[in-house]
N, C-alpha and C. Protein backbone atom coordinates (compact mmCIF):
# COMPACT_ATOMS: atom_id res chain seq x y z
N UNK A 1 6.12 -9.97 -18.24
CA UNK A 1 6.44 -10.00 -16.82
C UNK A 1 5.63 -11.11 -16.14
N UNK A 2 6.33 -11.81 -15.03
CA UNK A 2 5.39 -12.18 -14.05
C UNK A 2 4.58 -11.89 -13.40
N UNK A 3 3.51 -12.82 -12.82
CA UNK A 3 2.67 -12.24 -12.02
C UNK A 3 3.51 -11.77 -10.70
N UNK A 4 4.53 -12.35 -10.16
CA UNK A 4 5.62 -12.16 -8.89
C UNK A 4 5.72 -10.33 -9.27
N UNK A 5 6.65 -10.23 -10.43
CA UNK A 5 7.00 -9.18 -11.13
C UNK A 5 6.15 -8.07 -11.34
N UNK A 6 4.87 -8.50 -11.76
CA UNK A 6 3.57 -7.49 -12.02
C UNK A 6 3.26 -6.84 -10.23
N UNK A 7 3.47 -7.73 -9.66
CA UNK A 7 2.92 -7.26 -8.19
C UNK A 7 4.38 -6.53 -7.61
N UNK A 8 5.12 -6.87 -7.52
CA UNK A 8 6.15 -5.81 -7.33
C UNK A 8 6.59 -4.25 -7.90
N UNK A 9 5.72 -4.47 -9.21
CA UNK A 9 5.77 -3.32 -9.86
C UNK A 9 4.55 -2.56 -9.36
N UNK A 10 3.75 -3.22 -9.26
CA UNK A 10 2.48 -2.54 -8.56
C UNK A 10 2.61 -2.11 -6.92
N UNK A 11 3.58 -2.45 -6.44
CA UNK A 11 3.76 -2.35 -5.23
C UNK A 11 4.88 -1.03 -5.24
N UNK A 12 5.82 -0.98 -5.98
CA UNK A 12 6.71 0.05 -5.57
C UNK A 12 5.58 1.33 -6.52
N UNK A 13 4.87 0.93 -7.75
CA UNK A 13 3.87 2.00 -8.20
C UNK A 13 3.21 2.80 -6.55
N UNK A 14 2.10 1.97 -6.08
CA UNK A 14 1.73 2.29 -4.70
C UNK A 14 2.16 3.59 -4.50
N UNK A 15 3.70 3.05 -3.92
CA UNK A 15 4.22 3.68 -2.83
C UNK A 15 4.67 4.99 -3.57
N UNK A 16 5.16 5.42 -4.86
CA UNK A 16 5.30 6.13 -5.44
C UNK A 16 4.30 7.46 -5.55
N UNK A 17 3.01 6.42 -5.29
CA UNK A 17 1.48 7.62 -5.87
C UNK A 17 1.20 8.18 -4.19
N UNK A 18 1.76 7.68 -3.20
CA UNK A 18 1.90 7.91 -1.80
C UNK A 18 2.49 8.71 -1.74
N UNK A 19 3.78 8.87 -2.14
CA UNK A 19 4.77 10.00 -2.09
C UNK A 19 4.04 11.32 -3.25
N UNK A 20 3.63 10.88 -4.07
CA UNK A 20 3.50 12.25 -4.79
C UNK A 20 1.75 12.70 -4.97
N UNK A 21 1.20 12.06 -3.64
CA UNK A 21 -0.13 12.18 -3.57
C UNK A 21 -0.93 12.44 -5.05
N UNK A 22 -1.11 11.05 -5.57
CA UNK A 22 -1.59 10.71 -6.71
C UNK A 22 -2.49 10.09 -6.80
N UNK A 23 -3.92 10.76 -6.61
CA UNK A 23 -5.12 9.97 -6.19
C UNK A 23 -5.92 8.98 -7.34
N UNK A 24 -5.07 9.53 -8.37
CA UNK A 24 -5.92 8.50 -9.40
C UNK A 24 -4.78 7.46 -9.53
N UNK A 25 -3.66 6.98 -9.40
CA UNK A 25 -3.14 6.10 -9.24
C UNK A 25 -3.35 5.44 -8.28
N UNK A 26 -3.77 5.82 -7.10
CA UNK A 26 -4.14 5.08 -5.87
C UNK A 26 -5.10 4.33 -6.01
N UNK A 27 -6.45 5.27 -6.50
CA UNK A 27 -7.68 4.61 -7.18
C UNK A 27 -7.37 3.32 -7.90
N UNK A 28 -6.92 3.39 -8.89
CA UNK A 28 -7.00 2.13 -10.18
C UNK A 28 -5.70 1.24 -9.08
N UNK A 29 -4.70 1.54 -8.46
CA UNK A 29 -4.27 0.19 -7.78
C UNK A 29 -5.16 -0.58 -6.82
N UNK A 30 -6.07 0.38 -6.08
CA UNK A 30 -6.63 -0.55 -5.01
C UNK A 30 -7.84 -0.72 -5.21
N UNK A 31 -8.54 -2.16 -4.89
CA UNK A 31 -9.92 -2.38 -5.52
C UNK A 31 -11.32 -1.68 -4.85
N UNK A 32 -12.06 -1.30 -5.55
CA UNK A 32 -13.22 -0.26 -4.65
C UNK A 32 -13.53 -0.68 -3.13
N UNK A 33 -13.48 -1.96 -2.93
CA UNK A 33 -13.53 -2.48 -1.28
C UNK A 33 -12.32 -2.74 -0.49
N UNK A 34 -11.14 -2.03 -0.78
CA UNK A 34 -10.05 -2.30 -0.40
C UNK A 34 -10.05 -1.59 1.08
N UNK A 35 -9.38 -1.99 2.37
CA UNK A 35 -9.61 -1.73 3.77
C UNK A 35 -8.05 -1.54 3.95
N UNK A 36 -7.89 -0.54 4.42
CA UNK A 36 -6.60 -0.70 5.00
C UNK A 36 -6.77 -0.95 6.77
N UNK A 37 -6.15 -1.82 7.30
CA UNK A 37 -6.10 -1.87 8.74
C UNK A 37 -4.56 -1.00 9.83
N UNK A 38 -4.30 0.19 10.40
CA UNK A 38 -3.33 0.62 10.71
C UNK A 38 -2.75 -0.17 12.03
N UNK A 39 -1.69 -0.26 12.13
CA UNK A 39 -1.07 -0.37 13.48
C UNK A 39 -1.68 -0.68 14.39
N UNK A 40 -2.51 1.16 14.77
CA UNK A 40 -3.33 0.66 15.95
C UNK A 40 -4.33 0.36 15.79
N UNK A 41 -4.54 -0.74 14.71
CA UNK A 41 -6.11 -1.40 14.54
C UNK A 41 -7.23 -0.65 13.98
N UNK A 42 -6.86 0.82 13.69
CA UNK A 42 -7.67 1.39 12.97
C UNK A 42 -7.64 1.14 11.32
N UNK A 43 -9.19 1.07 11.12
CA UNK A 43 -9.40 0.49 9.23
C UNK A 43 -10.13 1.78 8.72
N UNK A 44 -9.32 1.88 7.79
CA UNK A 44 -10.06 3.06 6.67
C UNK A 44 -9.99 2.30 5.58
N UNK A 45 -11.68 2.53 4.81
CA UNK A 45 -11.91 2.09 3.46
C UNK A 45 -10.84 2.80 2.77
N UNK A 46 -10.71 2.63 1.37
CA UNK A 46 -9.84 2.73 -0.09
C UNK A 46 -10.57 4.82 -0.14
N UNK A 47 -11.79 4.88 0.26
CA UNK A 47 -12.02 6.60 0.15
C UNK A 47 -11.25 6.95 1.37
N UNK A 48 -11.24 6.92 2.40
CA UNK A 48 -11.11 7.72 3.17
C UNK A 48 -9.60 7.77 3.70
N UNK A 49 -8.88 6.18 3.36
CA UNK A 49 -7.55 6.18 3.09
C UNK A 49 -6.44 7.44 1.92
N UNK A 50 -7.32 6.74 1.01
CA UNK A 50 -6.90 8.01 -0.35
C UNK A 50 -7.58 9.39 -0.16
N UNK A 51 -8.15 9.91 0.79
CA UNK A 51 -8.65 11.43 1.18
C UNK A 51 -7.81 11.54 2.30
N UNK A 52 -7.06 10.96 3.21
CA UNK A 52 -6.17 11.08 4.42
C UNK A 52 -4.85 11.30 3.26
N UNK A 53 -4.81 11.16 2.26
CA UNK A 53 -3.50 11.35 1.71
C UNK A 53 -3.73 12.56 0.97
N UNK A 54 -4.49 12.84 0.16
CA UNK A 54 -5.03 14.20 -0.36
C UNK A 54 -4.88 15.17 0.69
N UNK A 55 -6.00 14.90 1.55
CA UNK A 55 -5.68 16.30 2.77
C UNK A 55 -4.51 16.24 3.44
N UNK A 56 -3.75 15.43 3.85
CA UNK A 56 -2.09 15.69 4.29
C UNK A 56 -2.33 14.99 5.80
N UNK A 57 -3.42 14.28 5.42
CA UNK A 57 -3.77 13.62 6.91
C UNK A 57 -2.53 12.52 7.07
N UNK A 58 -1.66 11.71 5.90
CA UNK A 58 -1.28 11.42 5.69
C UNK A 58 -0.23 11.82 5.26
N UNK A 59 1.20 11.88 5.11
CA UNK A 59 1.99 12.51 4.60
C UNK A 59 3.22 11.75 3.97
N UNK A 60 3.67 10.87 3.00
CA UNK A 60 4.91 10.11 2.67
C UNK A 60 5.75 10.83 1.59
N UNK A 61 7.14 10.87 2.38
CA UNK A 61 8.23 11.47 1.49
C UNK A 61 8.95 10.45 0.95
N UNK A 62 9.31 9.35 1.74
CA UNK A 62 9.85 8.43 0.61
C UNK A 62 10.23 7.05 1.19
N UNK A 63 9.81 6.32 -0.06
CA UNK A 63 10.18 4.95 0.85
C UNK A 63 11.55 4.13 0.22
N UNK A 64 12.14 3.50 1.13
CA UNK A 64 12.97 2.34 0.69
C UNK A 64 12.57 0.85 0.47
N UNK A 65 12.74 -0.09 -0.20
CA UNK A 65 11.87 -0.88 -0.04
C UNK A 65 13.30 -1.75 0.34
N UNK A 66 12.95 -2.48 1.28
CA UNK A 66 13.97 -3.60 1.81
C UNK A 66 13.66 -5.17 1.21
N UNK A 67 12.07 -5.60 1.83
CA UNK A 67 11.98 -7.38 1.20
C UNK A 67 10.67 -6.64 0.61
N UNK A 68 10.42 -7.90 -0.28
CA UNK A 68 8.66 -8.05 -0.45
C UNK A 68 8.86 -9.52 -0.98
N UNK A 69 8.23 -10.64 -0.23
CA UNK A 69 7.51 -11.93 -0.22
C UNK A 69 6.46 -12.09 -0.75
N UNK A 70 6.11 -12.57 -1.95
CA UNK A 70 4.99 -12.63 -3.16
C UNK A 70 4.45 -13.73 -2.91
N UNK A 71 3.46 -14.17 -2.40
CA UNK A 71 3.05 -16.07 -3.60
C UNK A 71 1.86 -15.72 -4.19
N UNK A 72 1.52 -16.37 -5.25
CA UNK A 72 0.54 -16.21 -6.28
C UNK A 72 -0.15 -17.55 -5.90
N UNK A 73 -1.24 -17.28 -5.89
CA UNK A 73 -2.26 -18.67 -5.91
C UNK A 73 -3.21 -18.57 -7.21
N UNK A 74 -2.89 -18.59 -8.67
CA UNK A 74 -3.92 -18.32 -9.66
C UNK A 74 -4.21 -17.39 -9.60
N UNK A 75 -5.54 -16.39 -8.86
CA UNK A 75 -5.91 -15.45 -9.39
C UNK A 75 -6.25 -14.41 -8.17
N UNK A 76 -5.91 -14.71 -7.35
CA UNK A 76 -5.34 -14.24 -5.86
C UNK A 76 -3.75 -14.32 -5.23
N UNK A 77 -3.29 -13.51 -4.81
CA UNK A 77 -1.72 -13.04 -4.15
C UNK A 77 -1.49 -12.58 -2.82
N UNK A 78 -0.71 -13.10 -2.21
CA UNK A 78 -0.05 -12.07 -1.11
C UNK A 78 1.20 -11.50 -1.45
N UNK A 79 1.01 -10.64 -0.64
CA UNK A 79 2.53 -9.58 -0.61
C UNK A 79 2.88 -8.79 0.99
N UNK A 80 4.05 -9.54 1.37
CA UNK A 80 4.24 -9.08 2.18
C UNK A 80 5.69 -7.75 1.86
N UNK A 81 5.71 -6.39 2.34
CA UNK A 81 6.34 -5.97 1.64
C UNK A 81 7.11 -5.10 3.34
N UNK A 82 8.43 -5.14 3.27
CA UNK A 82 9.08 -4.38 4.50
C UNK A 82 9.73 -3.60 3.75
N UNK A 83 9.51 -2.02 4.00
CA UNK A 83 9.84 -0.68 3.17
C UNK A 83 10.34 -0.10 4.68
N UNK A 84 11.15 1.16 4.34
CA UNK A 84 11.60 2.36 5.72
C UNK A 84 10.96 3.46 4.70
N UNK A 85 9.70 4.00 5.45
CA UNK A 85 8.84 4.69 4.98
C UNK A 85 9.24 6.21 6.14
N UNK A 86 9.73 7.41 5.03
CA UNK A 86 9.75 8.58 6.16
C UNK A 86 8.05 9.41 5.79
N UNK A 87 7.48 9.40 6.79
CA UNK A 87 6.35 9.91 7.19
C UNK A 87 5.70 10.76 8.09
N UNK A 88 5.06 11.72 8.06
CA UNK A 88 4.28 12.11 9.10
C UNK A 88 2.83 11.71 8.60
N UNK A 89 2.14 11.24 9.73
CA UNK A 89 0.97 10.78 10.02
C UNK A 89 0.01 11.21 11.02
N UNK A 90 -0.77 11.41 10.90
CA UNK A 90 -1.85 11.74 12.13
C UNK A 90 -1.69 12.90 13.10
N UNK A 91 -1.25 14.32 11.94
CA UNK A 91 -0.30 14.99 13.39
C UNK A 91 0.98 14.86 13.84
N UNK A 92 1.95 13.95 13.60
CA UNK A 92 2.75 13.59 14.51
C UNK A 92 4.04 14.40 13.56
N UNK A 93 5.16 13.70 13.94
CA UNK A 93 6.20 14.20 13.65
C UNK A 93 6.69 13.44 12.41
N UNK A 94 7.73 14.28 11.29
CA UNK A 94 8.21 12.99 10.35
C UNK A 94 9.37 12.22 11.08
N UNK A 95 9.25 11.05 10.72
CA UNK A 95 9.95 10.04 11.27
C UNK A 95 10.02 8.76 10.06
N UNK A 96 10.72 8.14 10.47
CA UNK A 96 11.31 6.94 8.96
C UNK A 96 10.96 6.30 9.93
N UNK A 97 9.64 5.34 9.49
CA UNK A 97 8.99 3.88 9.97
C UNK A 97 9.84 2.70 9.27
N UNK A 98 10.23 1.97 9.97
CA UNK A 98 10.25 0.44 9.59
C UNK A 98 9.10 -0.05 9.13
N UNK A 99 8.36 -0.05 8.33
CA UNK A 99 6.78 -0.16 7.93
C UNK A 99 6.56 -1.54 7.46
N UNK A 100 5.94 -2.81 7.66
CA UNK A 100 5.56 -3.87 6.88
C UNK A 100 4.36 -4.02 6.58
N UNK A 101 4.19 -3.71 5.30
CA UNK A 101 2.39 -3.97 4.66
C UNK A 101 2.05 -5.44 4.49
N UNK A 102 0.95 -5.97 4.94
CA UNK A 102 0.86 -7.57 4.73
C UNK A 102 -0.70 -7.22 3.59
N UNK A 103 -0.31 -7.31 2.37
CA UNK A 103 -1.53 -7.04 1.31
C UNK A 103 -2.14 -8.54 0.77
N UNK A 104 -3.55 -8.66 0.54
CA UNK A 104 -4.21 -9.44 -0.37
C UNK A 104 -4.47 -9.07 -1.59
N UNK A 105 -4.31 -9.76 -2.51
CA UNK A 105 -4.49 -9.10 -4.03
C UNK A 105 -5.36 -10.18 -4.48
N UNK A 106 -5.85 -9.01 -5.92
CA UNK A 106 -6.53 -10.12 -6.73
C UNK A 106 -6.51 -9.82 -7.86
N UNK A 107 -6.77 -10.98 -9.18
CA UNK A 107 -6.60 -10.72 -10.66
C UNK A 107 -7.58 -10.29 -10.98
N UNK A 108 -7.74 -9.33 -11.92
CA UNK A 108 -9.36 -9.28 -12.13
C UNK A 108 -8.84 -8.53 -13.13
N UNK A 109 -9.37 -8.72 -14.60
CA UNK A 109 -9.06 -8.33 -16.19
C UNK A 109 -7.85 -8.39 -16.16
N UNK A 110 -7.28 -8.94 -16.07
CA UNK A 110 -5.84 -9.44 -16.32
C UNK A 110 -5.05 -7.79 -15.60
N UNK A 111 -5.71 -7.72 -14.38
CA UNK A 111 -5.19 -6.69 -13.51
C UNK A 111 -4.59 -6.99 -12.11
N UNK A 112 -3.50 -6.55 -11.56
CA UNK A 112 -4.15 -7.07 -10.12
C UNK A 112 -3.82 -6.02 -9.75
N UNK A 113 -4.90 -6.01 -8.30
CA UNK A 113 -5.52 -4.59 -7.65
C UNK A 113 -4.99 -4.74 -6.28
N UNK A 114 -4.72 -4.23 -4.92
CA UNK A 114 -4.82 -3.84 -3.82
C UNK A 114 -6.16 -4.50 -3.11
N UNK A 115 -6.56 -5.30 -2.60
CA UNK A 115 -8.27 -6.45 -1.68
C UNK A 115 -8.11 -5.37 -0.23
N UNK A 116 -6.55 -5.31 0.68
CA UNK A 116 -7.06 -5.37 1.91
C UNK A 116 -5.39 -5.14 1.93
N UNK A 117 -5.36 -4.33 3.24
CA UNK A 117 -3.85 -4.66 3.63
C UNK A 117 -3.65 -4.21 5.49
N UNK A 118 -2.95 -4.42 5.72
CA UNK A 118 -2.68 -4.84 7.33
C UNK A 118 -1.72 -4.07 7.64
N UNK A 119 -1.01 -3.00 8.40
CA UNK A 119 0.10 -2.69 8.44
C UNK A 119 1.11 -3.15 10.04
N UNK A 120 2.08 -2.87 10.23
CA UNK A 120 2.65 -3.46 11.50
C UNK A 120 4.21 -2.98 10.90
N UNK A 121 5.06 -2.76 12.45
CA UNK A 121 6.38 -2.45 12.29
C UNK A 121 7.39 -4.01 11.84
N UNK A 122 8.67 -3.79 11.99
CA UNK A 122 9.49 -5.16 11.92
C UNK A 122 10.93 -4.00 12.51
């Protein structure tokens, strides 16, 4: 596979271990300093992200994935990925987000992991 290919597979993996709250898949995709930044500008480290999904702080039933925009630079990647994610979050109600993750990746043992990711509607 490609590296394009490897990160797409790692990307619909993700979203998969999201839906079936799979904390050790979450673990080994995203790298120990991985930050997620939400919507409203709130950042949770890679623990407290993957414990908002454990406790149901978080909640994903299923995503569609529409685009994802890859470029590889050697041993670093972006991925921009636009999914319709049905979710409840924070309390709220389930609802199907238009969701776009803007992720940094990186190679590391011929792996690539989850760095940082950004979220925002489209």
């Amino acid at each position: 596979m490609t590296d394009k290919e490897l990160i797409e597979a790692l990307y619909r993996e993700m979203y998969k271990a999201m839906v079936e709250k799979d904390t050790a898949t979450l673990n080994r995709v995203h790298a120990d300093n991985f930050v997620l930044t939400h919507m409203t500008g709130m950042h949770q480290s890679k623990q407290e992200y993957i414990s908002a999904i454990a406790n149901s702080t978080l909640n994903y039933y299923s995503a569609e994935h529409e685009q994802m925009d890859i470029k590889v630079d050697g041993n670093h990647a972006t991925l921009t990925g636009r999914s319709r994610v049905n979710a409840a979050v924070f309390g709220g109600g389930r609802h199907t987000w238009r969701l776009q993750l803007y992720f940094n990746l990186v190679k590391e043992d011929g792996k690539w992991r989850f760095m940082a990711a950004r979220a925002s509607t489209y």
